[in-house]
C-alpha atoms as a PDB file:
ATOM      1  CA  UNK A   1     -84.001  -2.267   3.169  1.00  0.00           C
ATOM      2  CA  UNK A   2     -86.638  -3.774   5.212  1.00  0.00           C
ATOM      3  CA  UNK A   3     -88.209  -5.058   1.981  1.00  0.00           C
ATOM      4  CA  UNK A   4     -84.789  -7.826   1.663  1.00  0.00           C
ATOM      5  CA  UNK A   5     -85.590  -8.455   5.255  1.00  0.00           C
ATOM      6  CA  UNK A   6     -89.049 -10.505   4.088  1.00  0.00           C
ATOM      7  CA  UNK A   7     -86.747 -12.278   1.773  1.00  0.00           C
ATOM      8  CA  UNK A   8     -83.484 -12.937   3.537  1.00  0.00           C
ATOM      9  CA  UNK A   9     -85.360 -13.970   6.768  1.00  0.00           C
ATOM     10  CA  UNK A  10     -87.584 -16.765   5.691  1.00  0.00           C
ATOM     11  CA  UNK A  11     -84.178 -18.007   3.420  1.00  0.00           C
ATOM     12  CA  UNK A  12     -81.935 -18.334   6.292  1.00  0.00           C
ATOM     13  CA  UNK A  13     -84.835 -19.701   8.383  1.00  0.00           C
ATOM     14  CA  UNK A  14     -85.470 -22.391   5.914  1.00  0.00           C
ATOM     15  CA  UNK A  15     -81.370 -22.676   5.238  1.00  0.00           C
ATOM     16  CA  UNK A  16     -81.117 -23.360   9.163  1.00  0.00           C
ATOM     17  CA  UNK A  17     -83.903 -26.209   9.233  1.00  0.00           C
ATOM     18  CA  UNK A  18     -82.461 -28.218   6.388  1.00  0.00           C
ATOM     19  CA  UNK A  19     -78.422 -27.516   7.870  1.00  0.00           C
ATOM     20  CA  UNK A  20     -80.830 -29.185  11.005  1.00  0.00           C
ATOM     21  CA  UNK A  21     -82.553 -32.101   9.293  1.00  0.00           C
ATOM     22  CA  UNK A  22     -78.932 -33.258   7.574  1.00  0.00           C
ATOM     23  CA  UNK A  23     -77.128 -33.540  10.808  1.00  0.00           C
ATOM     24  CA  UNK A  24     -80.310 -34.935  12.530  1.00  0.00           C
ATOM     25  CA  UNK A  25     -79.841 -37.676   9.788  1.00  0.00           C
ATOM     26  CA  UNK A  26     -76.277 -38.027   9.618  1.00  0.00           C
ATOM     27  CA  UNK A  27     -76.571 -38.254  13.402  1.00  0.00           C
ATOM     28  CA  UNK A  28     -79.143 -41.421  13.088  1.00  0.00           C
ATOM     29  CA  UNK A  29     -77.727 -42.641   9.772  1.00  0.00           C
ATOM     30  CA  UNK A  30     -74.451 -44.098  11.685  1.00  0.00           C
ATOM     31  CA  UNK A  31     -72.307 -41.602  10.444  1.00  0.00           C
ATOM     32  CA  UNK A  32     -70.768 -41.093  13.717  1.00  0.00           C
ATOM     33  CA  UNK A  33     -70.810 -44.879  15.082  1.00  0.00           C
ATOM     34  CA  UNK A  34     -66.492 -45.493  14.115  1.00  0.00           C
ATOM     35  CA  UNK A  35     -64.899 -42.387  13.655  1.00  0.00           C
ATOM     36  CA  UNK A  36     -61.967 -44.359  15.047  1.00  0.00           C
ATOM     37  CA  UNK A  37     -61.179 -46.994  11.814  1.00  0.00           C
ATOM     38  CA  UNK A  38     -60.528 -44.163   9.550  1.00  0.00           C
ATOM     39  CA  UNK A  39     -57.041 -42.714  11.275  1.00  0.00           C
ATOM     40  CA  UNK A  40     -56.140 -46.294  12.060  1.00  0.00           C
ATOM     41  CA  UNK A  41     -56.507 -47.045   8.470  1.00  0.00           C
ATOM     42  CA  UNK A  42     -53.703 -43.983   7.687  1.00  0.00           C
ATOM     43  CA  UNK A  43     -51.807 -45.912  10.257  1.00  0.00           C
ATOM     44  CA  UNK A  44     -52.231 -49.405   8.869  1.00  0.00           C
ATOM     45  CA  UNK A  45     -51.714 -48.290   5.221  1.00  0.00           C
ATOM     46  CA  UNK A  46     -48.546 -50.129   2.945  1.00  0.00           C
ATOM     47  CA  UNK A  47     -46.554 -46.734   1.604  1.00  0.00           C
ATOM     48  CA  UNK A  48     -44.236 -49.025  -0.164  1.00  0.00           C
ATOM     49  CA  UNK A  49     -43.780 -49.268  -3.687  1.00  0.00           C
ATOM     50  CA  UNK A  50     -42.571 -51.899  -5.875  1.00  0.00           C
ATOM     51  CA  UNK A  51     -39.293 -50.292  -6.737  1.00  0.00           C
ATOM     52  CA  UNK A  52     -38.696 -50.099  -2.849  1.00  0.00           C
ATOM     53  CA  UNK A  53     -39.492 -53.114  -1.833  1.00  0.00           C
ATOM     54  CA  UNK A  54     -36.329 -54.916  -4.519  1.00  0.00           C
ATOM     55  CA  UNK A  55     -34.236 -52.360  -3.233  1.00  0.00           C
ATOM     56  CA  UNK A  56     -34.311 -53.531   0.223  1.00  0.00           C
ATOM     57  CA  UNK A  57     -34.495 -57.223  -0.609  1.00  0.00           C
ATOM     58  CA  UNK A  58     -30.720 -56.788  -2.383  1.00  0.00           C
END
């Protein structure tokens, strides 16, 4: 038992530094900056189709 301790320890330690060193990144990278455009762009989008679009013209 204590044995998978020396293993599972260091593994989550390390697992826990990189989950850190990703968001430090994505933090800096500009992932965050406009969170905003992307449900505008939902929003914004053309859910027509071609077939609707003569329907409605008629």
């Amino acid at each position: 038992m204590l044995e998978s301790l020396f293993l599972l320890i260091p593994i989550s330690l390390l697992f826990v530094i990189l989950m850190g060193v990703a968001f430090w990144w994505a933090i800096f990278a500009g992932q965050f900056e406009n969170s905003q455009s992307a449900g505008e762009s939902i929003l914004n989008d053309d859910d027509s189709t071609h077939g609707d679009s003569e329907r409605t013209k008629k």
